[in-house]
PDB file of N, CA and C in Angstrom:
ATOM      1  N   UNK A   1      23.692 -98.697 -40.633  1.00  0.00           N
ATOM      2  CA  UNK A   1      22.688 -98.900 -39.607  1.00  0.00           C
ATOM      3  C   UNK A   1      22.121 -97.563 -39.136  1.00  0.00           C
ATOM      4  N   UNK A   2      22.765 -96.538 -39.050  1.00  0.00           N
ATOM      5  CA  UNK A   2      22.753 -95.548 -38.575  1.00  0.00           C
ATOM      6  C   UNK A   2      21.815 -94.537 -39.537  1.00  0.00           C
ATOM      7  N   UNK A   3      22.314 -95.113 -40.709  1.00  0.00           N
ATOM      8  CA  UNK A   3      20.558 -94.504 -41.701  1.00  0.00           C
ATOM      9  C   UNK A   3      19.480 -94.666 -41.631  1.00  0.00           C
ATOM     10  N   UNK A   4      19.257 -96.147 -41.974  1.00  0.00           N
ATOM     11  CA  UNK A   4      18.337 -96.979 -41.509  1.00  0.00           C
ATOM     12  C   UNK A   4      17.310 -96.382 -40.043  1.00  0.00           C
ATOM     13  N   UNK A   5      17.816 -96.406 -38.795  1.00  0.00           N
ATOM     14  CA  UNK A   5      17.372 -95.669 -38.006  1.00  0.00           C
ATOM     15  C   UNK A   5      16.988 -94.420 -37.870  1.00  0.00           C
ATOM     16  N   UNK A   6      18.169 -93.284 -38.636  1.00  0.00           N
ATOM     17  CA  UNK A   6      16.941 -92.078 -39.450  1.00  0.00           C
ATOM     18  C   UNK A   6      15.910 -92.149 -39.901  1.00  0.00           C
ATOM     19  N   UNK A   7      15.959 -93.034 -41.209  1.00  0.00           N
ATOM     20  CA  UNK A   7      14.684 -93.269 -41.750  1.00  0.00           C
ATOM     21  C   UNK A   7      13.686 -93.527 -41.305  1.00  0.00           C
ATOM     22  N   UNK A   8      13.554 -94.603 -39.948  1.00  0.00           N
ATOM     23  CA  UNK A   8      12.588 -94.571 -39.458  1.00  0.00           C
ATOM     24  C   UNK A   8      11.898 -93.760 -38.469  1.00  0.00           C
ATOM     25  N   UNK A   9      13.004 -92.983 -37.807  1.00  0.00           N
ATOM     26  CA  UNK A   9      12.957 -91.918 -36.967  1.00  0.00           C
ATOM     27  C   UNK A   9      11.777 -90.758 -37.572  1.00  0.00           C
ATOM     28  N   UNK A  10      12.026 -90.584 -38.857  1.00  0.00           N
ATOM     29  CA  UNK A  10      11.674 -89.552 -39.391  1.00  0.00           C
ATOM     30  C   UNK A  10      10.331 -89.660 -40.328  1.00  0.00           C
ATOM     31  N   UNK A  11      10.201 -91.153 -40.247  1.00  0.00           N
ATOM     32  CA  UNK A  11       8.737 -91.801 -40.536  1.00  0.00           C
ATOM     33  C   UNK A  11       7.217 -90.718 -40.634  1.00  0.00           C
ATOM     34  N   UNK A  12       7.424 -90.630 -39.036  1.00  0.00           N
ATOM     35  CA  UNK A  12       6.262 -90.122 -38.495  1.00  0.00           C
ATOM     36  C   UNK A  12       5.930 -88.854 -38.874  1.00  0.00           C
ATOM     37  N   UNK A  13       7.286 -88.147 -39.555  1.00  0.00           N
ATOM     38  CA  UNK A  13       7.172 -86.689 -39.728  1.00  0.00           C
ATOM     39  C   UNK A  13       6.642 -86.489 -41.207  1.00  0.00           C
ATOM     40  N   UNK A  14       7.262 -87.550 -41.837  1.00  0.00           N
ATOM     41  CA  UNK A  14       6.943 -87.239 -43.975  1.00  0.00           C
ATOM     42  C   UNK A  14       5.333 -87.835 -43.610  1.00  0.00           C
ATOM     43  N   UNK A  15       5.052 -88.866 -43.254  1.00  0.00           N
ATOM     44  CA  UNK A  15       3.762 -89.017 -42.854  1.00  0.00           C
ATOM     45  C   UNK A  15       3.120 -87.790 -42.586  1.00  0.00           C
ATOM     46  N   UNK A  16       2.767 -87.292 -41.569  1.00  0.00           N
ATOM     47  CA  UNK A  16       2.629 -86.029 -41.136  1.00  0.00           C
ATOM     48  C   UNK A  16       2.396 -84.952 -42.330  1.00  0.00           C
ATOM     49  N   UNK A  17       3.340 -84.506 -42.736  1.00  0.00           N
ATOM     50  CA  UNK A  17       3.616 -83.333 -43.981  1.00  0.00           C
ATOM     51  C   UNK A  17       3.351 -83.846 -45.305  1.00  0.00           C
ATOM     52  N   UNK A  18       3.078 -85.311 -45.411  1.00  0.00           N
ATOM     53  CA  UNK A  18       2.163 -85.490 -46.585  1.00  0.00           C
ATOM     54  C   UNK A  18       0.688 -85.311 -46.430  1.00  0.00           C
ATOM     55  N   UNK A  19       0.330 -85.926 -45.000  1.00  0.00           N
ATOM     56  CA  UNK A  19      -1.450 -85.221 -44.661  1.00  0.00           C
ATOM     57  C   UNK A  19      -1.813 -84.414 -45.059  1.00  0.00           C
ATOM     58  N   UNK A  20      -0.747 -83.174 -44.395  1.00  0.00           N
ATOM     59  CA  UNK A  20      -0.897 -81.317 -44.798  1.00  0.00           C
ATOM     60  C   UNK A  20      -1.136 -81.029 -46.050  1.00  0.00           C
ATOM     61  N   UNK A  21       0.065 -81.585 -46.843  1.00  0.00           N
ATOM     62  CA  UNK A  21      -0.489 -81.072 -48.711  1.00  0.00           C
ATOM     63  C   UNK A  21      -1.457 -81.802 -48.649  1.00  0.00           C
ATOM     64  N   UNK A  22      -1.993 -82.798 -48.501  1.00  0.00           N
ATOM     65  CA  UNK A  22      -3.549 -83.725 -49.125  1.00  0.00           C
ATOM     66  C   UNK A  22      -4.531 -82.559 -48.638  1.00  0.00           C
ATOM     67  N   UNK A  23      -4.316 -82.560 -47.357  1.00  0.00           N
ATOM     68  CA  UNK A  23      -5.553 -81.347 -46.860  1.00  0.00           C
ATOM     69  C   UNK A  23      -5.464 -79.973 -47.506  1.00  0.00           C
ATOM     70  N   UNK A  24      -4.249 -79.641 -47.973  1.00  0.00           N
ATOM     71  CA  UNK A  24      -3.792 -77.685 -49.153  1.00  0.00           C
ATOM     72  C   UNK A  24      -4.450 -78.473 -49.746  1.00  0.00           C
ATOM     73  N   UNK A  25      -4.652 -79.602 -50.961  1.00  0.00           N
ATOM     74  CA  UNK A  25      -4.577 -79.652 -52.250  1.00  0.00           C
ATOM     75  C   UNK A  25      -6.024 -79.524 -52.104  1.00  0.00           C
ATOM     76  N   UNK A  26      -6.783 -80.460 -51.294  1.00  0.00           N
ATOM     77  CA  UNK A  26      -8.194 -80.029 -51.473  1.00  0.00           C
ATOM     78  C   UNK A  26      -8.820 -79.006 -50.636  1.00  0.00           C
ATOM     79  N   UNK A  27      -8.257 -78.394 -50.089  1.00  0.00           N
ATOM     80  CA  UNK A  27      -8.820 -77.072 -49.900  1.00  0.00           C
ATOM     81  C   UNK A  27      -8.422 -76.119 -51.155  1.00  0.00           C
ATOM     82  N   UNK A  28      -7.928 -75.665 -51.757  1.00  0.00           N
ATOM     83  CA  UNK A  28      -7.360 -75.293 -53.113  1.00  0.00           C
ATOM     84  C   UNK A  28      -8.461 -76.155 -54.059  1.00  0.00           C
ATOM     85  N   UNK A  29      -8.649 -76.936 -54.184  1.00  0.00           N
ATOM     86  CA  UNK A  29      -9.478 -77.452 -55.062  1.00  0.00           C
ATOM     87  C   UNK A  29     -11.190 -77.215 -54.922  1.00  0.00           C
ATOM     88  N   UNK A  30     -10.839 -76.844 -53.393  1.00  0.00           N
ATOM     89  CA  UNK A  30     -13.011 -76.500 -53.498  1.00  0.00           C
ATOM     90  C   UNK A  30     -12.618 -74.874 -53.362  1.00  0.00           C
ATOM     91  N   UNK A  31     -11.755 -73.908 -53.587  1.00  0.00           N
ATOM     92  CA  UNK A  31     -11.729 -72.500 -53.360  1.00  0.00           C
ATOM     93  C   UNK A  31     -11.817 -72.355 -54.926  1.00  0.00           C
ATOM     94  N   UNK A  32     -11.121 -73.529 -55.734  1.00  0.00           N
ATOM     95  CA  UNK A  32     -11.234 -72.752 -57.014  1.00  0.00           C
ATOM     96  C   UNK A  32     -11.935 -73.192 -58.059  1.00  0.00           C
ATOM     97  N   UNK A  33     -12.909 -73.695 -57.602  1.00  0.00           N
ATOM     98  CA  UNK A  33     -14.040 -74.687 -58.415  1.00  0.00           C
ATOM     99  C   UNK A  33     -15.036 -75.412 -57.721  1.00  0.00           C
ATOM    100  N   UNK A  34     -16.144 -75.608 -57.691  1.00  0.00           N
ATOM    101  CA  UNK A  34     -17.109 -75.991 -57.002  1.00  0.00           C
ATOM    102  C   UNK A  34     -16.965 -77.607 -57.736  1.00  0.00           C
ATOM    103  N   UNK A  35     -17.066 -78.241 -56.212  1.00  0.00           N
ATOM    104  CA  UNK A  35     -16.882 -79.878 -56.366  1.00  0.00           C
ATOM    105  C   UNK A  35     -17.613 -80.343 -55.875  1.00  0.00           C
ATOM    106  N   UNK A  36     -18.478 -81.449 -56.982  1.00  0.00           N
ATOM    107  CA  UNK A  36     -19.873 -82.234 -55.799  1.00  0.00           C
ATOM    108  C   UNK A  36     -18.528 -82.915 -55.465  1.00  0.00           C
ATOM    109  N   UNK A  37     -19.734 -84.074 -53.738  1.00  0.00           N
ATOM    110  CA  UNK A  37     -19.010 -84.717 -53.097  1.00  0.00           C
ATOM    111  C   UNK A  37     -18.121 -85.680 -53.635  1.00  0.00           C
ATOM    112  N   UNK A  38     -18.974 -86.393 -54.561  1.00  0.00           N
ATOM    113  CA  UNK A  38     -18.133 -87.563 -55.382  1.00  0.00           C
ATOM    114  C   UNK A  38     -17.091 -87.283 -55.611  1.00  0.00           C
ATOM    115  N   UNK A  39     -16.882 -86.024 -56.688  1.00  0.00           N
ATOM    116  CA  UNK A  39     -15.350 -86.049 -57.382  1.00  0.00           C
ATOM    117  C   UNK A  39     -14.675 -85.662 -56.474  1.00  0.00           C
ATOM    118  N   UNK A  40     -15.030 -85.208 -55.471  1.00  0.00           N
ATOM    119  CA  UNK A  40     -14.203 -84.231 -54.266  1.00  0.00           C
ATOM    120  C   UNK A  40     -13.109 -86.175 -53.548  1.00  0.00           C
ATOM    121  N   UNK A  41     -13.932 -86.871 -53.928  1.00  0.00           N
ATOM    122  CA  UNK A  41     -13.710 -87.964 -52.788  1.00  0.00           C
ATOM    123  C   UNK A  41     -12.269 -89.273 -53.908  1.00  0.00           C
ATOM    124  N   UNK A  42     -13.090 -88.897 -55.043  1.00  0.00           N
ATOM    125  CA  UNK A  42     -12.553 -89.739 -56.178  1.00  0.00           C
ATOM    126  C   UNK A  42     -11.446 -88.662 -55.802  1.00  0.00           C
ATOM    127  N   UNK A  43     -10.778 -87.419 -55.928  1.00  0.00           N
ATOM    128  CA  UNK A  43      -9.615 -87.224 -56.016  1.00  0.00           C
ATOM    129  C   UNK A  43      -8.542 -87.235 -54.703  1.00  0.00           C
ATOM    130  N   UNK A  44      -9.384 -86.965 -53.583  1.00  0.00           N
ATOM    131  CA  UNK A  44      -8.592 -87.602 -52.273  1.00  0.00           C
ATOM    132  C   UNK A  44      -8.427 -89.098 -52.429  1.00  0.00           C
ATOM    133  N   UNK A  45      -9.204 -89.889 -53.077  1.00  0.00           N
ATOM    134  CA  UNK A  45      -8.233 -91.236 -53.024  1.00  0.00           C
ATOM    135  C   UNK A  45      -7.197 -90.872 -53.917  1.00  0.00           C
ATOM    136  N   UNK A  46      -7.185 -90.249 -55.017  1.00  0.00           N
ATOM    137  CA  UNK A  46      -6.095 -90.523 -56.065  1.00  0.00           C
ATOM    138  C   UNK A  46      -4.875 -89.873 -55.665  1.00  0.00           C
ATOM    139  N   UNK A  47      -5.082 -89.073 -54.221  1.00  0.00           N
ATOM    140  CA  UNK A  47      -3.842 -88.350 -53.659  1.00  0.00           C
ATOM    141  C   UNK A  47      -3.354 -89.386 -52.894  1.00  0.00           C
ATOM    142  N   UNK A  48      -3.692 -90.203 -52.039  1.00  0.00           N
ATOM    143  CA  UNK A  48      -3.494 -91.065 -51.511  1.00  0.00           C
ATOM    144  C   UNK A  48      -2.870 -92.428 -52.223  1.00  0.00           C
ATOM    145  N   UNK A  49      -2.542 -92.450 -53.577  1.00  0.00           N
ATOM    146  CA  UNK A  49      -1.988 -93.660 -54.321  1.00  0.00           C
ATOM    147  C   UNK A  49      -0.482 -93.078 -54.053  1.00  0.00           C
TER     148      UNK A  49
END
């Protein structure tokens, strides 16, 4: 039980620190290559799967 309640405790935080890399990865991705909007958008969904 006592895991269980970690896990959810700590929800809010991997949530959180997965945002952060989505937001590095595409900032890194328009510093090192010029991205129209489209593909810029097609690959934030595919971070999000």
């Amino acid at each position: 039980m006592d895991t269980a309640k970690a896990v959810i405790e700590s929800d809010d935080l991997i949530d959180g620190k997965e945002k952060e890399i989505e937001g590095r990865c595409l900032k890194l991705l328009l510093r090192q290559q010029p991205v129209v909007a489209r593909a810029l958008g097609q690959v934030s969904t595919a971070l999000k799967r």
